[in-house]
N, C-alpha and C. Protein backbone atom coordinates (compact mmCIF):
# COMPACT_ATOMS: atom_id res chain seq x y z
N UNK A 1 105.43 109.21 96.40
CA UNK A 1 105.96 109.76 97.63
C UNK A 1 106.47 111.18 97.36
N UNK A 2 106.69 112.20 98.30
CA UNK A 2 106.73 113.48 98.05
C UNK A 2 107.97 113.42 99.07
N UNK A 3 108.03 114.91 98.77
CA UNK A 3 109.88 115.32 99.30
C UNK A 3 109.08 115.83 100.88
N UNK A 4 109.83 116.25 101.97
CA UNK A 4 109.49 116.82 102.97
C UNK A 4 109.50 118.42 102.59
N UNK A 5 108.42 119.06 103.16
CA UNK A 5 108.69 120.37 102.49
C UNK A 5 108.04 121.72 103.73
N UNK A 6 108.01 120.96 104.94
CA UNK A 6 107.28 121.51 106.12
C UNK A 6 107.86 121.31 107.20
N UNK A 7 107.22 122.01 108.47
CA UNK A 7 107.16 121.26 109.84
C UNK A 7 106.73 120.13 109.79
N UNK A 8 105.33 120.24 109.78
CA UNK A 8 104.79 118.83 109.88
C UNK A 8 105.13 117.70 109.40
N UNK A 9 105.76 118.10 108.16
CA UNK A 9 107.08 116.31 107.71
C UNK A 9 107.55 116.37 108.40
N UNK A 10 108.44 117.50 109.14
CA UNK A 10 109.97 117.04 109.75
C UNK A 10 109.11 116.23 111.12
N UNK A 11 108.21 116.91 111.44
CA UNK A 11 107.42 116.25 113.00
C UNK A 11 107.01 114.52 112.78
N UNK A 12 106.74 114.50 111.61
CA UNK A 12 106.38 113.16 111.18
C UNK A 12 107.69 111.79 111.06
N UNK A 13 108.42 112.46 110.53
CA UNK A 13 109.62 112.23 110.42
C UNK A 13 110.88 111.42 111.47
N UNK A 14 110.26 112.75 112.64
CA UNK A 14 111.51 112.77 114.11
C UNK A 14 110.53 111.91 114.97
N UNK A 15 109.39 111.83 114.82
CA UNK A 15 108.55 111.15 115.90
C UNK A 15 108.52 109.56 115.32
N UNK A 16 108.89 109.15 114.07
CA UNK A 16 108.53 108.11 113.72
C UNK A 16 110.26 107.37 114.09
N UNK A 17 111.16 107.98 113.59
CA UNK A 17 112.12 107.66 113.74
C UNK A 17 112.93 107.75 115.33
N UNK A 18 112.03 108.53 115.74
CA UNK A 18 112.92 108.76 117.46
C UNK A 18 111.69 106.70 117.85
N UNK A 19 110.37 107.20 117.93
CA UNK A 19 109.97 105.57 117.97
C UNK A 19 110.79 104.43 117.42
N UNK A 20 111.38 104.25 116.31
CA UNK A 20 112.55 103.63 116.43
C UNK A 20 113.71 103.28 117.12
N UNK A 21 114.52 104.16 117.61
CA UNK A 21 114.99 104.63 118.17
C UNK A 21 114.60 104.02 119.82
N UNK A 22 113.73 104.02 120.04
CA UNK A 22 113.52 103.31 121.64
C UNK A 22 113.07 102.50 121.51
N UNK A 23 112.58 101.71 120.64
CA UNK A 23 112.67 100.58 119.96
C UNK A 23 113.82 99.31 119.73
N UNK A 24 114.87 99.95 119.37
CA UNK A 24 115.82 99.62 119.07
C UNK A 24 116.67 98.91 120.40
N UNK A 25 116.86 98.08 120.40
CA UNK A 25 117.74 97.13 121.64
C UNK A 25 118.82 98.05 122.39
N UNK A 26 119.63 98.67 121.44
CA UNK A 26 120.90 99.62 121.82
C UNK A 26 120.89 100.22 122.01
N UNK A 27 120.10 101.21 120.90
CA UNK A 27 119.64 102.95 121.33
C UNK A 27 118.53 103.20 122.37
N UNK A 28 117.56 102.10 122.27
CA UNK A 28 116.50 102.55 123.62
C UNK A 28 117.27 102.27 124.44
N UNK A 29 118.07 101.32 124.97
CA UNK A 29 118.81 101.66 126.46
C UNK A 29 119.54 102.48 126.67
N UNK A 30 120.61 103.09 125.47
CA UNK A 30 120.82 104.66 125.70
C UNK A 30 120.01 105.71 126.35
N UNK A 31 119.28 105.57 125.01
CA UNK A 31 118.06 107.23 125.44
C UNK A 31 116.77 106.91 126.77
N UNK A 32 116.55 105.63 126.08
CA UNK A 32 115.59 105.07 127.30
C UNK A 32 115.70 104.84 128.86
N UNK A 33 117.01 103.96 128.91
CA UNK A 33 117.18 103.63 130.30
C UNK A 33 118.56 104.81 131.28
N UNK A 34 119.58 104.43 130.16
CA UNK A 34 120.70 105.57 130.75
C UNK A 34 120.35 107.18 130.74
N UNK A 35 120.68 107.26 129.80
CA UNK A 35 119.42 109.14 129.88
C UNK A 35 118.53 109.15 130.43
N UNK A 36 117.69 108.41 130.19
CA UNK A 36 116.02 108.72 130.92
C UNK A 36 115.81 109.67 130.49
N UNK A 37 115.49 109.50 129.16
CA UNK A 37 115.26 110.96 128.03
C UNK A 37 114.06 111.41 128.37
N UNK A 38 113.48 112.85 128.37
CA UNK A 38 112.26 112.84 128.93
C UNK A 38 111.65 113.62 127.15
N UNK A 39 110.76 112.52 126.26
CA UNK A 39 110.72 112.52 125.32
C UNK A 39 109.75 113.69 124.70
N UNK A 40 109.32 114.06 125.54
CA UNK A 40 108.14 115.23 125.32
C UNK A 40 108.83 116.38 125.03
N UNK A 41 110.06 116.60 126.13
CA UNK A 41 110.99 117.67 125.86
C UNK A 41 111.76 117.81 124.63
N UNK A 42 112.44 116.35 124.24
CA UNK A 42 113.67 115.86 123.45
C UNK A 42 112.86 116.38 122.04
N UNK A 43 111.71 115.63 121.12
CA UNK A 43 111.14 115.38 120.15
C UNK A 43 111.07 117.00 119.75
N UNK A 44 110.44 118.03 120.28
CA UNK A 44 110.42 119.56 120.19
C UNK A 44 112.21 119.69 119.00
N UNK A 45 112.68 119.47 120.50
CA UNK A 45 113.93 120.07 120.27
C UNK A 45 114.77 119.45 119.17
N UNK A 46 114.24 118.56 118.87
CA UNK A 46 114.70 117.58 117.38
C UNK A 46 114.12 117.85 116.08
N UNK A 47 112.48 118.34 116.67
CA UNK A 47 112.08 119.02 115.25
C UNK A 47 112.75 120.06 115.11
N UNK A 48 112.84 121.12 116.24
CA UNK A 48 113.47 122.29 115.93
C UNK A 48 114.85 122.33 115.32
N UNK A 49 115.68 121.24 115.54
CA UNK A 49 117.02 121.26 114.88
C UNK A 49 117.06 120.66 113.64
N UNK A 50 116.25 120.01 113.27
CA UNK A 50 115.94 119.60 112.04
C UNK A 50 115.49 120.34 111.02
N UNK A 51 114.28 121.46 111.28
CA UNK A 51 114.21 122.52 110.90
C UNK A 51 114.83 123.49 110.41
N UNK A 52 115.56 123.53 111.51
CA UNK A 52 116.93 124.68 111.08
C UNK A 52 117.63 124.10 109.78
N UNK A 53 118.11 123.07 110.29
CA UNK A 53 118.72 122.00 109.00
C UNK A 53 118.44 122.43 107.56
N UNK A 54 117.01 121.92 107.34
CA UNK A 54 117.00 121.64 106.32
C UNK A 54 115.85 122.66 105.87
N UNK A 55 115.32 123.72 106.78
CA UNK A 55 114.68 125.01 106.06
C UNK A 55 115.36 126.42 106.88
N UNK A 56 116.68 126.41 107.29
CA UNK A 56 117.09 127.55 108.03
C UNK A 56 116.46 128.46 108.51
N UNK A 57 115.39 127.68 109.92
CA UNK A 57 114.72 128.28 110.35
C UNK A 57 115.62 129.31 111.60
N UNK A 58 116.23 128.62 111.94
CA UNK A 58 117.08 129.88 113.31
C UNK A 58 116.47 128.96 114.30
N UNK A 59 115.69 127.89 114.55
CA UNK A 59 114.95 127.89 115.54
C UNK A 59 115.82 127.18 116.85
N UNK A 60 116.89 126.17 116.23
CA UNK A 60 117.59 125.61 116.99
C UNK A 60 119.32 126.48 117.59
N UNK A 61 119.25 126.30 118.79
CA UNK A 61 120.83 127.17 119.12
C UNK A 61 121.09 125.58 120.31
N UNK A 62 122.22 125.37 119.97
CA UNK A 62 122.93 124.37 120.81
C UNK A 62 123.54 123.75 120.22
N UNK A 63 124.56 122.86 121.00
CA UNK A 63 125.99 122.27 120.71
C UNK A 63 125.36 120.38 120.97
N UNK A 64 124.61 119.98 119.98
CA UNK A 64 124.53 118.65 120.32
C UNK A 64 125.32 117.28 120.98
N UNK A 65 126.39 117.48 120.29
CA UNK A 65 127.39 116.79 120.92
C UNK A 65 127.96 116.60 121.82
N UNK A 66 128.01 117.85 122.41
CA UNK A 66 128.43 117.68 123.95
C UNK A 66 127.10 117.20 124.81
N UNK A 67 125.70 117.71 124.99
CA UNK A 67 124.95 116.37 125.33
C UNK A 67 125.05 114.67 125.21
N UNK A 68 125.94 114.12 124.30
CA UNK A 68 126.06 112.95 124.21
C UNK A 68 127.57 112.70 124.99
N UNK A 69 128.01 113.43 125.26
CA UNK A 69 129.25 112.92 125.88
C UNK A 69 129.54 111.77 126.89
N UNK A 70 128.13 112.41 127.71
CA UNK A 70 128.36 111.23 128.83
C UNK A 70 127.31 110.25 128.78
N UNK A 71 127.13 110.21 127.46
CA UNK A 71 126.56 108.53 127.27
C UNK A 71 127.30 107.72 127.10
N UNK A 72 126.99 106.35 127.17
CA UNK A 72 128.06 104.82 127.16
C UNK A 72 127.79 104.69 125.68
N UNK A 73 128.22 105.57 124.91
CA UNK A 73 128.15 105.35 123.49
C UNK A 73 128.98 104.53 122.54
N UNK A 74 129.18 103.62 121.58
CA UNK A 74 129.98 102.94 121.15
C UNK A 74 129.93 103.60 119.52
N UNK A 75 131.44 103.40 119.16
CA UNK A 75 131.34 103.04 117.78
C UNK A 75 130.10 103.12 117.17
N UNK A 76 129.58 101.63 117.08
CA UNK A 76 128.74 101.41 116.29
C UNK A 76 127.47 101.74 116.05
N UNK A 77 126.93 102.20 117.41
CA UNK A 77 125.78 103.24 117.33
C UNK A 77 125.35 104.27 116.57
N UNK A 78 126.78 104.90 116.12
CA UNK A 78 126.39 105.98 115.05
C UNK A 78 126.07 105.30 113.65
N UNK A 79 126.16 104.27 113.38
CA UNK A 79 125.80 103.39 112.44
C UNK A 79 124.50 102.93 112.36
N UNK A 80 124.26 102.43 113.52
CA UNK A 80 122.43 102.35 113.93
C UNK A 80 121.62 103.55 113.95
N UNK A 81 122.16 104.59 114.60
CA UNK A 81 121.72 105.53 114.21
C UNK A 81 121.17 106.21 112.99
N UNK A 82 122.62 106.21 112.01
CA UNK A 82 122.20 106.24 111.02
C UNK A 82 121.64 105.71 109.90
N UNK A 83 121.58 104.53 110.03
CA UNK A 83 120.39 103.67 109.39
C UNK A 83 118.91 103.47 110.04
N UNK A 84 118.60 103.87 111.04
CA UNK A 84 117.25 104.35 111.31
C UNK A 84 116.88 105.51 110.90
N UNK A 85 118.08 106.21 110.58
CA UNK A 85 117.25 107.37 110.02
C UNK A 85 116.83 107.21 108.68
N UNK A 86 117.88 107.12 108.10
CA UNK A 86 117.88 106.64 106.42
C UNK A 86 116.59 106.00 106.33
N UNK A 87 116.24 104.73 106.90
CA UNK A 87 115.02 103.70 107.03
C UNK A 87 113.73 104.33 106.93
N UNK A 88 113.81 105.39 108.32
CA UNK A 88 112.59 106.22 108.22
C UNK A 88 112.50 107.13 107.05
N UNK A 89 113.58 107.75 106.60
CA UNK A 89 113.14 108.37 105.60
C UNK A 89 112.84 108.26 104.66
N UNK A 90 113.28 107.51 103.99
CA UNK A 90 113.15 106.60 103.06
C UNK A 90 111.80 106.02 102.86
N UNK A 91 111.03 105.55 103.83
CA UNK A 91 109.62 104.95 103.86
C UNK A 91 109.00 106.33 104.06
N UNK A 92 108.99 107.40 104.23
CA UNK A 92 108.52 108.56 104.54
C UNK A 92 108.31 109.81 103.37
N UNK A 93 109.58 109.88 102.63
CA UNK A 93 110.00 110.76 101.72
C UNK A 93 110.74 110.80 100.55
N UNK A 94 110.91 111.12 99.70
CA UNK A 94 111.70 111.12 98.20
C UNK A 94 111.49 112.13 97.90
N UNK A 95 112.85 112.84 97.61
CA UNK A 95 113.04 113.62 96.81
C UNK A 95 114.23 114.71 97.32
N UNK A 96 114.58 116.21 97.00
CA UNK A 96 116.36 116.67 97.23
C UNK A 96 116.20 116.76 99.10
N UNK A 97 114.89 117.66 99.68
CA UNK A 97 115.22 117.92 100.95
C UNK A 97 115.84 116.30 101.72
N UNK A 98 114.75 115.20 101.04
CA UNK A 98 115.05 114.26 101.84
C UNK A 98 116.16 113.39 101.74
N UNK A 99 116.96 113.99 100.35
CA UNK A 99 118.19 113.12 100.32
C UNK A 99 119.19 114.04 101.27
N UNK A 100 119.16 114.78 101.59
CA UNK A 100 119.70 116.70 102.12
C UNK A 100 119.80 115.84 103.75
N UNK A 101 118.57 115.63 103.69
CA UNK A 101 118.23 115.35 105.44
C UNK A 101 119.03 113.70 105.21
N UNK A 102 119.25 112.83 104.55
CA UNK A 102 120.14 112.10 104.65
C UNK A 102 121.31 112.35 104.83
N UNK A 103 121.61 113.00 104.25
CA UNK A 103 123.20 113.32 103.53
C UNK A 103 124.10 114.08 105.36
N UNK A 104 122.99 115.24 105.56
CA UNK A 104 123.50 115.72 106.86
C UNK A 104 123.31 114.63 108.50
N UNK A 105 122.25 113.75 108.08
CA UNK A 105 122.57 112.62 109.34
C UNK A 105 123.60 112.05 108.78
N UNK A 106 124.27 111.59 107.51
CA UNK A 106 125.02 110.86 107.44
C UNK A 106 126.54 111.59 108.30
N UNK A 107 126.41 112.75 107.53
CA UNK A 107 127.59 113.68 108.29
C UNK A 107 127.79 114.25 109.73
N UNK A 108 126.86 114.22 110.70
CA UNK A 108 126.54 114.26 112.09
C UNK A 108 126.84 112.54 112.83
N UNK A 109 126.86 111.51 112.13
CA UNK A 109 127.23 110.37 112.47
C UNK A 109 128.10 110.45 112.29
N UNK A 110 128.98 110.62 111.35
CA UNK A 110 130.65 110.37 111.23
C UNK A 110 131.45 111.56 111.96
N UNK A 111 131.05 112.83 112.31
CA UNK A 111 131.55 113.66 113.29
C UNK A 111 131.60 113.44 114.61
N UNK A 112 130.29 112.73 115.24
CA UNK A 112 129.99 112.52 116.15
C UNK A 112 131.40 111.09 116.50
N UNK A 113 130.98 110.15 115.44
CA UNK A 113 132.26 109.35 115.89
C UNK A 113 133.24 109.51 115.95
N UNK A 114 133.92 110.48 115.19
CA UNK A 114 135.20 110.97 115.12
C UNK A 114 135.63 111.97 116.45
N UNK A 115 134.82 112.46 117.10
CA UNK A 115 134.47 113.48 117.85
C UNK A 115 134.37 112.24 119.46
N UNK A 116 133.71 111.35 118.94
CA UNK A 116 133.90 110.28 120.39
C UNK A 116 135.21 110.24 120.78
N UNK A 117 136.02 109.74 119.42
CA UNK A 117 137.42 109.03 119.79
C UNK A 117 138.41 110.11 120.20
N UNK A 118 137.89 111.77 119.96
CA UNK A 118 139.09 112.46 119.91
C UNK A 118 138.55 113.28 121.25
N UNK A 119 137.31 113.52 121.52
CA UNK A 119 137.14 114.42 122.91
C UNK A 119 136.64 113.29 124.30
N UNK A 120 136.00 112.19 124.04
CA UNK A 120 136.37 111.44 125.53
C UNK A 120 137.20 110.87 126.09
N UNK A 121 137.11 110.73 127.12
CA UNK A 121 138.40 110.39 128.02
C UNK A 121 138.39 108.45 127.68
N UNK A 122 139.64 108.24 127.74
CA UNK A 122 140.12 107.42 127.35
C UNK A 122 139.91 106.70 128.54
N UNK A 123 139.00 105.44 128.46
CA UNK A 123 138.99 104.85 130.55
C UNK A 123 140.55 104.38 131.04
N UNK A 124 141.35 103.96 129.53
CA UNK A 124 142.44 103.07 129.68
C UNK A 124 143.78 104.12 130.39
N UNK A 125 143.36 105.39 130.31
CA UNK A 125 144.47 106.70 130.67
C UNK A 125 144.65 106.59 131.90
């Protein structure tokens, strides 16, 4: 197995793992049913931030997180999340970019949760 070292990994990559992803019981009714993600658009814009990531392309400009705000997101999703990614990559790639591209989903999951509990509104307020 080889490290990711292109576009075309990262495309291989985000398309295999976003298919997961709507796949998935929890996250496809997120992205699938509540968003009504329109996936043609989304997948672009995932390679492109991925890109940036992990070959500092410039290509991505935006604040991800605040797109997820007004999803019915839980806890534990960023957990699913991040083990679909890991999963895909893992069956996909070996070697530093792809531990890199782990390492930073791992750290975009734990911000993101930390970032749930401290910027949405509390329903109980």
């Amino acid at each position: 197995m080889r490290d990711i070292s292109n576009d075309k990994d990262i495309q291989k990559l985000v398309h295999l793992f976003y298919d997961k992803v709507q796949q998935d019981e929890r996250l496809g009714y997120i992205f699938n049913d509540y968003a009504d993600v329109d996936w043609d658009k989304h997948l672009p814009k995932m390679i492109d931030f991925w890109s940036n990531l992990l070959f500092q392309t410039g290509r991505y400009k935006g604040r991800p997180f605040r797109q997820h705000m007004p999803l019915p997101i839980q806890q534990g999703d960023f957990s699913r999340w991040y083990n679909l990614f890991e999963e895909t990559v893992n069956e996909l790639f070996n070697g530093e970019k792809a531990d890199y591209a782990k390492e930073m989903a791992g750290k975009i999951a734990i911000s993101f949760s930390i970032r749930l509990n401290t910027d949405k509104p509390n329903p109980k307020d």
